[in-house]
Protein backbone atom coordinates (compact mmCIF):
# COMPACT_ATOMS: atom_id res chain seq x y z
CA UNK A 1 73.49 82.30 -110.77
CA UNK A 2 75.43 79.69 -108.57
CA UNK A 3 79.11 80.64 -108.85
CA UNK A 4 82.06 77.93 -109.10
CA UNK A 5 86.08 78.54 -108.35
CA UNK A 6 87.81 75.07 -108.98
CA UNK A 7 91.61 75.08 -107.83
CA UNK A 8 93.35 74.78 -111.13
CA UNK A 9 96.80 74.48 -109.02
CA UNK A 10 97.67 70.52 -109.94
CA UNK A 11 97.89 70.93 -113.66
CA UNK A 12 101.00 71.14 -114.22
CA UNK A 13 102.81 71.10 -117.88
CA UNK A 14 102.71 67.41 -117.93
CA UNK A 15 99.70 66.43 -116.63
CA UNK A 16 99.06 62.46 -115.03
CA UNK A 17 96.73 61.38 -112.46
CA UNK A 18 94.79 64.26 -110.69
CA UNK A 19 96.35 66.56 -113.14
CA UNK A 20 94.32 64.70 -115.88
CA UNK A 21 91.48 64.52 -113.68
CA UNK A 22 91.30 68.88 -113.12
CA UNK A 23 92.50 69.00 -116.65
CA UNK A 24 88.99 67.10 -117.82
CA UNK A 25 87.16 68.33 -114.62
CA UNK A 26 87.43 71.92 -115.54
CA UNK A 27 87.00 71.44 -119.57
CA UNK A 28 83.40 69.43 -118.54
CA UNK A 29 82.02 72.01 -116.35
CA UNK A 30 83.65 74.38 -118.71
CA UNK A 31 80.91 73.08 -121.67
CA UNK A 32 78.11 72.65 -119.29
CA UNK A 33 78.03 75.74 -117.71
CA UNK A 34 75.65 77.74 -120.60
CA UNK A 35 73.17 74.79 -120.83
CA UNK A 36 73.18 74.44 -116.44
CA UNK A 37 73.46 78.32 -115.92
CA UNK A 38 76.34 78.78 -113.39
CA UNK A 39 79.37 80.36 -113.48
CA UNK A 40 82.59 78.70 -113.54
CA UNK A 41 86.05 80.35 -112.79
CA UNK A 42 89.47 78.85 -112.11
CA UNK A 43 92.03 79.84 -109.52
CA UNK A 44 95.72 79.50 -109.21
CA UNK A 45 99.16 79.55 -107.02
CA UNK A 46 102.35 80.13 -108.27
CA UNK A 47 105.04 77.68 -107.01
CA UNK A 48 107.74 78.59 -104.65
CA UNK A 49 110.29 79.58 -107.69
CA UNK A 50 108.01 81.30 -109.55
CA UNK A 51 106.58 83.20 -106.45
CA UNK A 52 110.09 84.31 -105.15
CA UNK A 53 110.43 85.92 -109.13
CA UNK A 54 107.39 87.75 -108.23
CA UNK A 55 106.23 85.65 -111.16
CA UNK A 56 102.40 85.37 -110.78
CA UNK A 57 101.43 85.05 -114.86
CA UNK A 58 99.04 82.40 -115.70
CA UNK A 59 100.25 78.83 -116.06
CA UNK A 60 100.15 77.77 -120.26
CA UNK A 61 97.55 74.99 -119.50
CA UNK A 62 94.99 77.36 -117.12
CA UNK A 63 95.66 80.66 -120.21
CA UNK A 64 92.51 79.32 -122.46
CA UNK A 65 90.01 80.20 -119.39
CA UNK A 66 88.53 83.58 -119.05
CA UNK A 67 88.08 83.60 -115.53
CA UNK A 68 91.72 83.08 -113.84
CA UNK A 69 92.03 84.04 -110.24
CA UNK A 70 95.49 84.04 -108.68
CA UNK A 71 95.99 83.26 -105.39
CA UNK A 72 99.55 85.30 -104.59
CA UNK A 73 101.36 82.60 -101.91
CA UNK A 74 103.00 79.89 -103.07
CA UNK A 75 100.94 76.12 -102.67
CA UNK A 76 103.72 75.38 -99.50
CA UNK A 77 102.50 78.01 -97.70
CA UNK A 78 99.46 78.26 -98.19
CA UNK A 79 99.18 74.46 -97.59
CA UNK A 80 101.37 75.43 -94.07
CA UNK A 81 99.01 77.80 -92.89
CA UNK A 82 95.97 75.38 -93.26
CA UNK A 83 97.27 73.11 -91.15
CA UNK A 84 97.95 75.57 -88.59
CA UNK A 85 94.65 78.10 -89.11
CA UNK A 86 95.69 81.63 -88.41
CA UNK A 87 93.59 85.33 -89.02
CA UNK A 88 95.87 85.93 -91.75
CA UNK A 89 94.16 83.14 -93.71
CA UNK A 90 90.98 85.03 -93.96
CA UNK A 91 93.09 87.86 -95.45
CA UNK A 92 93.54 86.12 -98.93
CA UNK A 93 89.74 85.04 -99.77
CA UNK A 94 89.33 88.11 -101.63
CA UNK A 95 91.48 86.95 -103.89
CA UNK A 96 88.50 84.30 -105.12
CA UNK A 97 85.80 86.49 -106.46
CA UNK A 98 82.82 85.48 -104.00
CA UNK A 99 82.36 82.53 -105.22
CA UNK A 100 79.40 80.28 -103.26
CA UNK A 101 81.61 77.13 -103.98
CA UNK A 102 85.19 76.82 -103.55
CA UNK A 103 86.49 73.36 -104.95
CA UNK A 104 89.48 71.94 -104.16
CA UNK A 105 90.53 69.03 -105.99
CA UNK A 106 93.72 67.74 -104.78
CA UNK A 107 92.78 66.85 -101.10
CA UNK A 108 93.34 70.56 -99.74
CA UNK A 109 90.56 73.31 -100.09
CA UNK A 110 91.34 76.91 -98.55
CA UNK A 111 88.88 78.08 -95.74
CA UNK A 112 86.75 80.54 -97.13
CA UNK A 113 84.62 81.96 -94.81
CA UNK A 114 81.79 82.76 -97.22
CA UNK A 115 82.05 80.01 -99.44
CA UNK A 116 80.55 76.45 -99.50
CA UNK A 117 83.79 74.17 -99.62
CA UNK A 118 84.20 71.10 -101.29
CA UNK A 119 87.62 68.86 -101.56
CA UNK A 120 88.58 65.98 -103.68
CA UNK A 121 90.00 63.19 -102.23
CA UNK A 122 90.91 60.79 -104.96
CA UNK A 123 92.60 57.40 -102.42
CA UNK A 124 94.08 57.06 -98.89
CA UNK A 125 97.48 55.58 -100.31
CA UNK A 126 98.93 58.34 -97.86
CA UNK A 127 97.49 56.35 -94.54
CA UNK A 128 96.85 52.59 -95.89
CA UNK A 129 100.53 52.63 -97.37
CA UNK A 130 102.34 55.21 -96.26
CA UNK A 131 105.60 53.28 -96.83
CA UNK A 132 104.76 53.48 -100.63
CA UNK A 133 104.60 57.15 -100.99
CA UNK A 134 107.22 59.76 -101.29
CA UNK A 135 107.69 62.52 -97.87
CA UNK A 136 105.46 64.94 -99.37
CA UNK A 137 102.74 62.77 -100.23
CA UNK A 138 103.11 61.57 -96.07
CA UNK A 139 102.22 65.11 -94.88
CA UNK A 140 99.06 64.85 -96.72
CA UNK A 141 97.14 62.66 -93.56
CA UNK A 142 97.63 66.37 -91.37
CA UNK A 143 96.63 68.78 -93.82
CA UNK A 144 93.52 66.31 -94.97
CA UNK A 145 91.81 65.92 -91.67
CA UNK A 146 92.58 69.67 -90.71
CA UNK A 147 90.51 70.36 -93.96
CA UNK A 148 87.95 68.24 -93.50
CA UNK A 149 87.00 70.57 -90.25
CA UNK A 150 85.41 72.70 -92.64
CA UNK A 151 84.92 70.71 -95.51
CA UNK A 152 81.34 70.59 -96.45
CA UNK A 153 81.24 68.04 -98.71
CA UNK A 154 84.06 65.56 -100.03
CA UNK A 155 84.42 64.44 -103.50
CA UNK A 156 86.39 60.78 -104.16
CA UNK A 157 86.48 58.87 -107.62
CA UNK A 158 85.28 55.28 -107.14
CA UNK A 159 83.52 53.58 -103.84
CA UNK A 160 86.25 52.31 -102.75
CA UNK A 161 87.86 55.50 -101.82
CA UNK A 162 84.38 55.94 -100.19
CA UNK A 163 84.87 52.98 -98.17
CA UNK A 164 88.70 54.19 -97.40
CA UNK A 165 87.18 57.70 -95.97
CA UNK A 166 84.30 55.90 -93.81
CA UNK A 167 86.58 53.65 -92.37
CA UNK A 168 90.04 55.26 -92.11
CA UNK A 169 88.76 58.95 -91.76
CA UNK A 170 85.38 58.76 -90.09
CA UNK A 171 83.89 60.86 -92.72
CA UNK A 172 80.00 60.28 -92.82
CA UNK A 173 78.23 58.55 -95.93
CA UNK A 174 76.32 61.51 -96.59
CA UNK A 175 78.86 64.02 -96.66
CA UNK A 176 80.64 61.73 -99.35
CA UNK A 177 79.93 61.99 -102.90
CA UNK A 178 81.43 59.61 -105.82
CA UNK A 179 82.57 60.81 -109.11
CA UNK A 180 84.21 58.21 -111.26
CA UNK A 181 86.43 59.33 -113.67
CA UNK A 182 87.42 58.52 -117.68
CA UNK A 183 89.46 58.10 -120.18
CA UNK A 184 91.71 61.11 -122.12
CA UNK A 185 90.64 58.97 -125.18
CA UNK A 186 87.63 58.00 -127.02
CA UNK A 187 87.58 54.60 -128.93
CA UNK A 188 88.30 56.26 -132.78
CA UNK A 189 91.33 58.36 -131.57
CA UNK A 190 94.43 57.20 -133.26
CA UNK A 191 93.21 55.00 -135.19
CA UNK A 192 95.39 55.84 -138.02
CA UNK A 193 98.88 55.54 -135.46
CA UNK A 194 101.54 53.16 -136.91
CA UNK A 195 102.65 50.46 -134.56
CA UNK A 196 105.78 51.18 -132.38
CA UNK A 197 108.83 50.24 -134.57
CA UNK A 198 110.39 47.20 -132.92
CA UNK A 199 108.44 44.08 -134.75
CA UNK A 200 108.52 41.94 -131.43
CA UNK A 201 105.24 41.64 -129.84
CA UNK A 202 105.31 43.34 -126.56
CA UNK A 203 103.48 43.56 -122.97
CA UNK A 204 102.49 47.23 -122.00
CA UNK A 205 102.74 49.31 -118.65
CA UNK A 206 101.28 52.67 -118.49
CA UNK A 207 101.74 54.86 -115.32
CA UNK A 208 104.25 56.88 -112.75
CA UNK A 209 107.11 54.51 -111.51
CA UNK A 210 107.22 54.29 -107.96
CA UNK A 211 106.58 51.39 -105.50
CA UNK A 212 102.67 51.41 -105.39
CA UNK A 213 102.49 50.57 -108.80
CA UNK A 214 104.07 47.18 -108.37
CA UNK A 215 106.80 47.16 -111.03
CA UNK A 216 108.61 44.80 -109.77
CA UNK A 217 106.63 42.14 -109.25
CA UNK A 218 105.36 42.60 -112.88
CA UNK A 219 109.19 41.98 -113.65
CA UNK A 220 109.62 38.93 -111.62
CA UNK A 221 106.32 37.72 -113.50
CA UNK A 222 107.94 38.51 -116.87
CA UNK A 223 111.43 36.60 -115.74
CA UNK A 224 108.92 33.63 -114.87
CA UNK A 225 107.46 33.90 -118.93
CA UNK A 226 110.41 33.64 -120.65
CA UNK A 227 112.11 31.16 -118.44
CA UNK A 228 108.91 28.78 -118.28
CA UNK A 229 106.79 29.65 -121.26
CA UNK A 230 109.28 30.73 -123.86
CA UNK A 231 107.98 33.67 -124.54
CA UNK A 232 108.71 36.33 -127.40
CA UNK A 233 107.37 39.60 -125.94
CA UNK A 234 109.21 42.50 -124.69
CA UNK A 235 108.21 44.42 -121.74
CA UNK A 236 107.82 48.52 -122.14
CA UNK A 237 107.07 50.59 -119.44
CA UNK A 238 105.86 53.96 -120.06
CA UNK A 239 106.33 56.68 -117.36
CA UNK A 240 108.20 59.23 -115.49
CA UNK A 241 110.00 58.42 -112.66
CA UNK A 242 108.42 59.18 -109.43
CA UNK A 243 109.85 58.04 -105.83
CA UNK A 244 111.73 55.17 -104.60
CA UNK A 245 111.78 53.48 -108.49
CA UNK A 246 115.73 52.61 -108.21
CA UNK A 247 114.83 49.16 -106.88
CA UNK A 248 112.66 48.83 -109.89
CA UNK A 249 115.50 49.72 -112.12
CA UNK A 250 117.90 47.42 -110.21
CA UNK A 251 115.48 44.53 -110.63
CA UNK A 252 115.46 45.35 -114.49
CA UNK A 253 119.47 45.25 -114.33
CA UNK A 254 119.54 41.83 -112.51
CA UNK A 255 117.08 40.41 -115.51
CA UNK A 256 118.74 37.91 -117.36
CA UNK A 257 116.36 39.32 -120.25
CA UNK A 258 117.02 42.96 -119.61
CA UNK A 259 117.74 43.51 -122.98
CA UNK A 260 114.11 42.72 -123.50
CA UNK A 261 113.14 45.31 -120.88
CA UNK A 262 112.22 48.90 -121.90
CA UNK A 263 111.69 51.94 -119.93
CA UNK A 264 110.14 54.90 -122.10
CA UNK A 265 109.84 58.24 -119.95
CA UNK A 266 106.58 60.79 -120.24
CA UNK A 267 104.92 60.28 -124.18
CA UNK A 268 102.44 62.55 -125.83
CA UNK A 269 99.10 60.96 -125.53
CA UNK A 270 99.23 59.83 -129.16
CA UNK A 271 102.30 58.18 -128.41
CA UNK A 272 101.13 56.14 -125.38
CA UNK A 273 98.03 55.52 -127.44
CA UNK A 274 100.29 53.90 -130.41
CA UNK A 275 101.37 51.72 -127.54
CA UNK A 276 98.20 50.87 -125.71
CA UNK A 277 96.90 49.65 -129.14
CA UNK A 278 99.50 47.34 -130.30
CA UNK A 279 100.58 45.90 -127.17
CA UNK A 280 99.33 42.04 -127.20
CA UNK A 281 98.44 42.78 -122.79
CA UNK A 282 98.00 45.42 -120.83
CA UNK A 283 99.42 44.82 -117.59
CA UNK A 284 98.54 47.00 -114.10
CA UNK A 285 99.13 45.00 -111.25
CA UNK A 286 98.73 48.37 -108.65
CA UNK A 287 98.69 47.06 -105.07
CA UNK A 288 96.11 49.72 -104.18
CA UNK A 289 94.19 52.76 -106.43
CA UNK A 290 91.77 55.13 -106.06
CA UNK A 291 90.28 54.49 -109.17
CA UNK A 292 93.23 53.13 -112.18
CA UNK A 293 92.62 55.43 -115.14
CA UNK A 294 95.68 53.22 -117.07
CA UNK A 295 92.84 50.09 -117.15
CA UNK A 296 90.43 52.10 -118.50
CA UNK A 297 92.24 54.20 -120.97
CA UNK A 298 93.78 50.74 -122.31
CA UNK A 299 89.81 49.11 -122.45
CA UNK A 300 88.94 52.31 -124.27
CA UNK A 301 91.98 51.69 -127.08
CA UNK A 302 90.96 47.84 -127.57
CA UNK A 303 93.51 46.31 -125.60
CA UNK A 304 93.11 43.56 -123.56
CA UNK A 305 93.81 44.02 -119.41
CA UNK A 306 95.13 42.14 -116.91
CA UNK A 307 95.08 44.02 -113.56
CA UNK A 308 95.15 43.39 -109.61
CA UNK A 309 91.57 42.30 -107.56
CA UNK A 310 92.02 45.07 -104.99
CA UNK A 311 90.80 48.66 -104.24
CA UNK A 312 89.30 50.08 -106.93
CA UNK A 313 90.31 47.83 -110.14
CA UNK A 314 87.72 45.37 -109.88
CA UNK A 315 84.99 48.35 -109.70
CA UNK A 316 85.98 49.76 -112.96
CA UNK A 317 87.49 46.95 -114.81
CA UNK A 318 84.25 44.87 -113.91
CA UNK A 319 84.03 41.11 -116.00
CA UNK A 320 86.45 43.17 -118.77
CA UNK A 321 89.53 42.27 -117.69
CA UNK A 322 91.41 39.26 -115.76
CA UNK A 323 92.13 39.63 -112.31
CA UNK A 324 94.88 38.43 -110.48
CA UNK A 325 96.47 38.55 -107.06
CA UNK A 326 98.86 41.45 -106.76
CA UNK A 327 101.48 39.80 -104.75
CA UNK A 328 101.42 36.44 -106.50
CA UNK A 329 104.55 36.94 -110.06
CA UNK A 330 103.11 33.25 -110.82
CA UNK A 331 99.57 34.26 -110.96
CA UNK A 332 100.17 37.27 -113.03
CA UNK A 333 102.22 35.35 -115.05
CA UNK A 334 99.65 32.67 -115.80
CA UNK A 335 97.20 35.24 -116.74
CA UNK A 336 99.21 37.37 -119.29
CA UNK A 337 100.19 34.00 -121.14
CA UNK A 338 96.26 32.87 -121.06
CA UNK A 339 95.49 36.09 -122.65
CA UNK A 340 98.56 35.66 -125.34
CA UNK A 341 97.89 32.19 -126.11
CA UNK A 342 94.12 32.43 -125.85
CA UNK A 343 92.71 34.04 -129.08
CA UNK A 344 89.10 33.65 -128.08
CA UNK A 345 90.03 34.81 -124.65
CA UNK A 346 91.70 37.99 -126.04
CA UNK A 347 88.67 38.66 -127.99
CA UNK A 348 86.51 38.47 -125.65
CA UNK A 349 88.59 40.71 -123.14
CA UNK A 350 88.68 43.25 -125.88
CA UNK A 351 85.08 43.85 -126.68
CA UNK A 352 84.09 43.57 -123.23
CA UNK A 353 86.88 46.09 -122.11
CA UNK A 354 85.45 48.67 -125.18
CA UNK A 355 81.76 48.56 -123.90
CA UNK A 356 82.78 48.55 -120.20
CA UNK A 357 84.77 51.80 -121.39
CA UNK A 358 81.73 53.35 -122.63
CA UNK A 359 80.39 53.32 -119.09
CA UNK A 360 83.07 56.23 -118.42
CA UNK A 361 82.69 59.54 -119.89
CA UNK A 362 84.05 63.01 -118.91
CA UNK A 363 80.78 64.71 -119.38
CA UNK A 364 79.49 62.77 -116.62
CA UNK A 365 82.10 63.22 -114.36
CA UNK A 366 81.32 66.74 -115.06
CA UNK A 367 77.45 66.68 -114.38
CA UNK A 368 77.60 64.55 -111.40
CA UNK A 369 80.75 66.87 -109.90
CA UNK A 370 77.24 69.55 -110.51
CA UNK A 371 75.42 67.06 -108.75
CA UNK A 372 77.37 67.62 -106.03
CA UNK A 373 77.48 70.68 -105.64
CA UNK A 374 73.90 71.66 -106.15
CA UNK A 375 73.35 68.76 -103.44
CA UNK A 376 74.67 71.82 -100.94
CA UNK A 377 72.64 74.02 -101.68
């Protein structure tokens, strides 16, 4: 029976982004592995503060699986040491159980000797844009290519990260294997929500804030709709606060309709789906994404999407959504107020968005992640 270790490491207590994509990755395989016949187990590294308390328990989101492996150095190190290979590397693989696949997910995978390797990488953000990422995210370009010496075969989410690793890594085509992703929620989830309390209609942002995501020029865009078009809405932005977001904050401050402006910090999913489905627009103008789960999570919940024409977005968001230029506040603008004025328009976005959304699931994330690993064999 072929046997599976997936690095559970990124899901943390609050998961976003990869975290919701090992979160769903492992739960998939999880319910496939009876009907598929392999063997799935989930391994583990205690961060710095927890390893200097000798505190090596499992983490409360990995504690439902009954095959937990713990890795006993902290992710720092560990990640250290792979970028400068040493003997005593080799000492902690029998910490892993023999698996024949070790998969990292969150572009580092350890260097088992007698295991097949496989590493995710979801985008290149950390070499196409490396002024929009925080320091650690910058060290990621070293440790990535070191890995990819013994990678055997390299997981990304859409084909444009496929592109990114052709072109900016010289990985080959065939040892690249694309797994989109999908949404935490299914179209009857919360259907039964009440609508956020404030009775103005609203515009809706969904996602970490930090510089890549383009806050600011989604503020300047709504400065231009109530100073042109008159507009009623409020703007909420959902999200924690990532890296370099106090320029976002100050442009929020320097809004003559700041009072209109509202900054909500890390929601329960039900809570960000009360938003998603009363907002009149979704808005995600990302200047570059691996793959932009926010657009398809928003699709899934029936609300309408305007997003940005580069990397990824267009490849999931297909004819469901308006696309706009990422850099252009008057574009964007123009587009949220044809969606709000448009009621044909809005309809339209919405049922296209739902059965685009039904393209995604995270079974099939699941079987083609199989897919690819059976492809090694």
């Amino acid at each position: 029976m072929l046997k599976i270790l997936i690095d559970g490491t990124a899901l943390r207590p609050k998961p976003s982004g990869i975290g919701l994509y090992v979160y769903h990755l492992i739960n998939g395989l999880q319910q496939l592995q009876k009907d598929e016949n392999f063997h799935l187990s989930v391994s583990y590294q205690p961060s710095v503060k927890n390893w200097l308390k000798r505190n090596l328990s499992v983490p409360e989101k990995l504690q439902k699986y009954a095959n937990i492996y713990c890795l006993p150095i902290p992710v720092t190190l560990s990640n250290f040491l792979a970028k400068y290979p040493n003997p005593s590397l080799a000492y902690f693989e029998k910490y892993f159980g023999s698996p024949d696949i070790v998969h990292g997910p969150d572009h580092v995978v350890y260097p088992c000797r007698n295991s097949l390797k496989v590493m995710t990488i979801t985008d290149l953000t950390f070499i196409k844009y490396p002024q929009l990422v925080n320091s650690i995210v910058r060290t990621y370009t070293g440790r990535v290519k070191q890995c990819l010496k013994w990678t055997d075969l390299v997981i990304t989410i859409s084909e444009s990260s496929k592109n990114d690793l052709i072109n900016y890594l010289g990985v080959k085509p065939d040892k690249i294997y694309v797994t989109p992703l999908a949404s935490r929620y299914s179209s009857e989830d919360f259907l039964t929500e009440k609508a956020p309390s404030s009775s103005k209609p609203y515009l809706l942002f969904v996602s970490t804030i930090e510089p890549r995501k383009n806050i600011n020029t989604l503020i300047f865009a709504f400065n231009i709709l109530k100073l042109h078009y008159k507009i009623d809405h409020r703007l909420v932005l959902i999200g924690q606060k990532g890296w370099k977001y106090q320029p976002i904050f100050e442009a929020i401050a320097n809004s003559p309709w700041k009072q209109d402006i509202e900054h909500l910090d890390y929601l329960s999913d039900e809570k960000v789906a009360e938003f998603y489905r009363h907002a009149d627009v979704f808005v995600y103008p990302s200047i570059y994404e691996g793959f932009g789960l926010p657009v398809l999570e928003a699709m899934t919940l029936g609300t309408p999407v305007v997003t940005s024409n580069t990397s990824s977005l267009p490849e999931v968001a297909g004819d469901a959504t308006l696309l706009i230029n990422p850099d252009d506040a008057q574009e964007l603008a123009e587009a949220i107020y044809q969606v709000i004025t448009d009621s044909q328009l809005r309809q339209d976005l919405i049922e296209k968005g739902k059965k685009r959304a039904k393209l995604f699931s995270w079974e099939n994330t699941a079987r083609e992640t199989l897919k690819a690993y059976r492809s090694l064999l």
